[in-house]
C-alpha atoms as a PDB file:
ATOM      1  CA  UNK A   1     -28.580  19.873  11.314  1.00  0.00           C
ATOM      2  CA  UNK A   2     -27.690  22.518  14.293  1.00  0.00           C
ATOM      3  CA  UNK A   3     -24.620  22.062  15.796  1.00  0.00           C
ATOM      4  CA  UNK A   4     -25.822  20.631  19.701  1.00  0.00           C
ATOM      5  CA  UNK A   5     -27.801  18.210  17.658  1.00  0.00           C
ATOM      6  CA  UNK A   6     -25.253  16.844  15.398  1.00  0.00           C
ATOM      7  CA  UNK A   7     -23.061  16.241  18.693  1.00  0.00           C
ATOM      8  CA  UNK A   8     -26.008  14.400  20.200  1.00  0.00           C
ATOM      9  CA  UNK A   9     -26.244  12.472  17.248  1.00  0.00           C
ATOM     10  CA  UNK A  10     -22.371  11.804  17.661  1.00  0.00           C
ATOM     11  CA  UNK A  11     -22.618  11.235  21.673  1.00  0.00           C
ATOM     12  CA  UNK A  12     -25.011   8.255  20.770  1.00  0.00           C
ATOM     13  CA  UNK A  13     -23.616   6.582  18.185  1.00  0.00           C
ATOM     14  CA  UNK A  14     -20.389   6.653  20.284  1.00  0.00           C
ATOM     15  CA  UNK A  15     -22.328   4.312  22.930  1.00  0.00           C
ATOM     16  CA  UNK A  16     -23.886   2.532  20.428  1.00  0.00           C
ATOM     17  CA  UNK A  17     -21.085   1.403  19.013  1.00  0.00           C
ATOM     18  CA  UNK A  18     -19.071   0.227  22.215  1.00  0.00           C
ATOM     19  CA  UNK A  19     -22.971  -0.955  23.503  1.00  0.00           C
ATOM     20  CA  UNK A  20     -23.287  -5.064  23.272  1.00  0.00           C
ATOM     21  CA  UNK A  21     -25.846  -5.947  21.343  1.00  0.00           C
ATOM     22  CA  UNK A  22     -28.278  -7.947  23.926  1.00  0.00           C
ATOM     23  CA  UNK A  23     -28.102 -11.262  23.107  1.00  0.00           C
ATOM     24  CA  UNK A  24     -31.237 -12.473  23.946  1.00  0.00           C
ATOM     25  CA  UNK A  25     -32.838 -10.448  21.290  1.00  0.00           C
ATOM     26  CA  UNK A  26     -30.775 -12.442  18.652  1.00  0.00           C
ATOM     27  CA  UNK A  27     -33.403 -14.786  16.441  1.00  0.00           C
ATOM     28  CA  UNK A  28     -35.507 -12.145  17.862  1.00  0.00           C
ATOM     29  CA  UNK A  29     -38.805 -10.980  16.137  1.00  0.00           C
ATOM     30  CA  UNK A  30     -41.357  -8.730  17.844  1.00  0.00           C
ATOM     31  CA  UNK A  31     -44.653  -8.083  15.950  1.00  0.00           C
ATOM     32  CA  UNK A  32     -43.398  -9.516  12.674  1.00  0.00           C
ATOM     33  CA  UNK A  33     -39.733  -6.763  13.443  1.00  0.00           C
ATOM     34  CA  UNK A  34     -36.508  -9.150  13.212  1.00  0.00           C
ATOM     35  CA  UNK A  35     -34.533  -7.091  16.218  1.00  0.00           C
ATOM     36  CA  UNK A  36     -31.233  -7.422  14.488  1.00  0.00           C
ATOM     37  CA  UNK A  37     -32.360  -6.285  11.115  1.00  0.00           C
ATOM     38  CA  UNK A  38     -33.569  -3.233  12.752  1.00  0.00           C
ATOM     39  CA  UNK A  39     -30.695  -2.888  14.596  1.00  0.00           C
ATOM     40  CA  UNK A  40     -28.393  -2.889  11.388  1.00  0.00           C
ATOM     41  CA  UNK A  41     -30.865  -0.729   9.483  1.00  0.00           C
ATOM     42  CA  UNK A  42     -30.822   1.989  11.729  1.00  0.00           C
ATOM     43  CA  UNK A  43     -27.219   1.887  12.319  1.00  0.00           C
ATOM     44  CA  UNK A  44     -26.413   1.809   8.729  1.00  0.00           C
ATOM     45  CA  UNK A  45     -28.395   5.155   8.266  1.00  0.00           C
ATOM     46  CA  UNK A  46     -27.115   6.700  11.508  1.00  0.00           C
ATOM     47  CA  UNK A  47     -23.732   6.295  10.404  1.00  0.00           C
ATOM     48  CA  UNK A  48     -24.361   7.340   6.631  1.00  0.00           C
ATOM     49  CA  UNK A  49     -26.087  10.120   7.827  1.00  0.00           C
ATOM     50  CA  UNK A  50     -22.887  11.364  10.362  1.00  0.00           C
ATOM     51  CA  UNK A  51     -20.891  11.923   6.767  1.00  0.00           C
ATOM     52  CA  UNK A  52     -23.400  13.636   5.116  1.00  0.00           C
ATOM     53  CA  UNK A  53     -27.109  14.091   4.386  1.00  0.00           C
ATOM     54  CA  UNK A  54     -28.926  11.125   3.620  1.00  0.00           C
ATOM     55  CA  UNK A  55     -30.292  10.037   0.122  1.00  0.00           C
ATOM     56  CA  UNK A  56     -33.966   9.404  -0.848  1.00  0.00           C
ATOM     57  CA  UNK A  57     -33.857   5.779  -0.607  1.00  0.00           C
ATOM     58  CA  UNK A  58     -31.694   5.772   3.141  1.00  0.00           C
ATOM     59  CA  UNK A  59     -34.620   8.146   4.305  1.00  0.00           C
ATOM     60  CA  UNK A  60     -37.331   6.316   3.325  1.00  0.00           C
ATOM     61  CA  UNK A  61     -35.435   3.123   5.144  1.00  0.00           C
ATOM     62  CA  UNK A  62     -35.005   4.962   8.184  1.00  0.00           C
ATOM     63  CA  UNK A  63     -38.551   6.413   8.390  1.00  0.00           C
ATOM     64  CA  UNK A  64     -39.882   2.959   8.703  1.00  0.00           C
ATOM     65  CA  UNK A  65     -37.395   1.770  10.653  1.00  0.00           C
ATOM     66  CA  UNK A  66     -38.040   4.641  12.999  1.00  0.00           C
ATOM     67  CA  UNK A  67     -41.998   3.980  12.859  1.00  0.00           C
ATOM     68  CA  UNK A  68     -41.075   0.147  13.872  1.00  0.00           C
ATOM     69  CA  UNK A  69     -39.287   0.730  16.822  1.00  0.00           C
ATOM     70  CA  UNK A  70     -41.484   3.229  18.211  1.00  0.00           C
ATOM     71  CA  UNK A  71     -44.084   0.672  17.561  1.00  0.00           C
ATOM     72  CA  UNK A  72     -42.145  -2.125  19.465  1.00  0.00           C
ATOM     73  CA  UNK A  73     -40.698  -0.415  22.119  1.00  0.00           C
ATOM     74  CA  UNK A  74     -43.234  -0.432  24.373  1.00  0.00           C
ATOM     75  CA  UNK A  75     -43.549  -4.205  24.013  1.00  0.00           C
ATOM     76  CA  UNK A  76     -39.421  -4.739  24.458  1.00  0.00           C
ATOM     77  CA  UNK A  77     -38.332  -5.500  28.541  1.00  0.00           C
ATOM     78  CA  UNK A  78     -35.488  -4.347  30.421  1.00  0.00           C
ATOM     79  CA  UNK A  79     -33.824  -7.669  30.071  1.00  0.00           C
ATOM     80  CA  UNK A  80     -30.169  -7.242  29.329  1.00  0.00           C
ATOM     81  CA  UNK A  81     -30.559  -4.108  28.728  1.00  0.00           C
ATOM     82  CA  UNK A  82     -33.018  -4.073  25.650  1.00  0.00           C
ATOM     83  CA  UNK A  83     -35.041  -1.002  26.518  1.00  0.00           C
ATOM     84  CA  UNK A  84     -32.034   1.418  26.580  1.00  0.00           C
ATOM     85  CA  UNK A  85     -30.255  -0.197  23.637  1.00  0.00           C
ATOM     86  CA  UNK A  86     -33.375  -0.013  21.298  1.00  0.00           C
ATOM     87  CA  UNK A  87     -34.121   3.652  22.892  1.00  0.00           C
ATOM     88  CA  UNK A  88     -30.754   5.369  21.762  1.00  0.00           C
ATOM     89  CA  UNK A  89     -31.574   3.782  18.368  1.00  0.00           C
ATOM     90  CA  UNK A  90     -34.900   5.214  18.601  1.00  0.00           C
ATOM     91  CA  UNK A  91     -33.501   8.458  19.398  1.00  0.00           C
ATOM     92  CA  UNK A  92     -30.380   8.576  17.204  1.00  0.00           C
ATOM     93  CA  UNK A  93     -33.232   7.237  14.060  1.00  0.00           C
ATOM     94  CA  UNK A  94     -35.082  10.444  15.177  1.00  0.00           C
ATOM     95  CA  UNK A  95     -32.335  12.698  15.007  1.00  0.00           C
ATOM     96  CA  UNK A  96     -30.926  11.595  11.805  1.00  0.00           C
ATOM     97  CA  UNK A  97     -34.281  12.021   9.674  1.00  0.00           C
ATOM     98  CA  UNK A  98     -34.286  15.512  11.282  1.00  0.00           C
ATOM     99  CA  UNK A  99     -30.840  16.100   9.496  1.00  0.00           C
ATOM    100  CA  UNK A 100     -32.475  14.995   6.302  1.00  0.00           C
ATOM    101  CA  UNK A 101     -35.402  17.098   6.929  1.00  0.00           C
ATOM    102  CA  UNK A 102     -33.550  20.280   7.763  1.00  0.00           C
ATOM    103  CA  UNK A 103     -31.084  20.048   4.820  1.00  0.00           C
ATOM    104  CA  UNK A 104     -34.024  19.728   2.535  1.00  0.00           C
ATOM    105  CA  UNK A 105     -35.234  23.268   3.527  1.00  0.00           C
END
């Protein structure tokens, strides 16, 4: 991954991680997506891929979790903050299968 893109990737998980989670998407489930299982599933594979590329199955895990919140995100409101929290996981998701996808070249 280039260099201003690996600090992006670092900028975001930096607010994600002091970020609350909102709690009114707790017991959450938007078209069949529990919203804290995608939560931790993108997180986990953010943060794996910050130490080093990801592995087949992590890749795979984040593709569809990246495919299910850019599916849902249209349908999430701004209450408590959803939209922004579930659009920097959106975004760091993106950026982190890019890292996969460039170190496979």
């Amino acid at each position: 991954m280039s260099e201003p893109r690996l600090n992006l990737l670092s900028q975001l998980w930096e607010e994600h991680i002091r970020a609350p989670f909102p709690p009114h998407m707790r017991r959450r489930e938007i078209e069949g997506e529990d919203m804290v299982l995608l939560d931790t599933a993108i997180a986990g594979c953010v943060s794996s891929s910050l130490s080093g590329p990801l592995d087949e199955r992590r890749h795979k895990i984040l593709l569809g979790c990246l495919a299910a919140v850019e599916r849902i995100l249209p349908l999430i409101g701004d209450e408590g903050g959803a939209f922004e929290y579930y659009e920097r996981l959106r975004k760091m998701a993106a950026l982190a299968a890019e890292t996969r996808n460039a170190d496979a070249r």
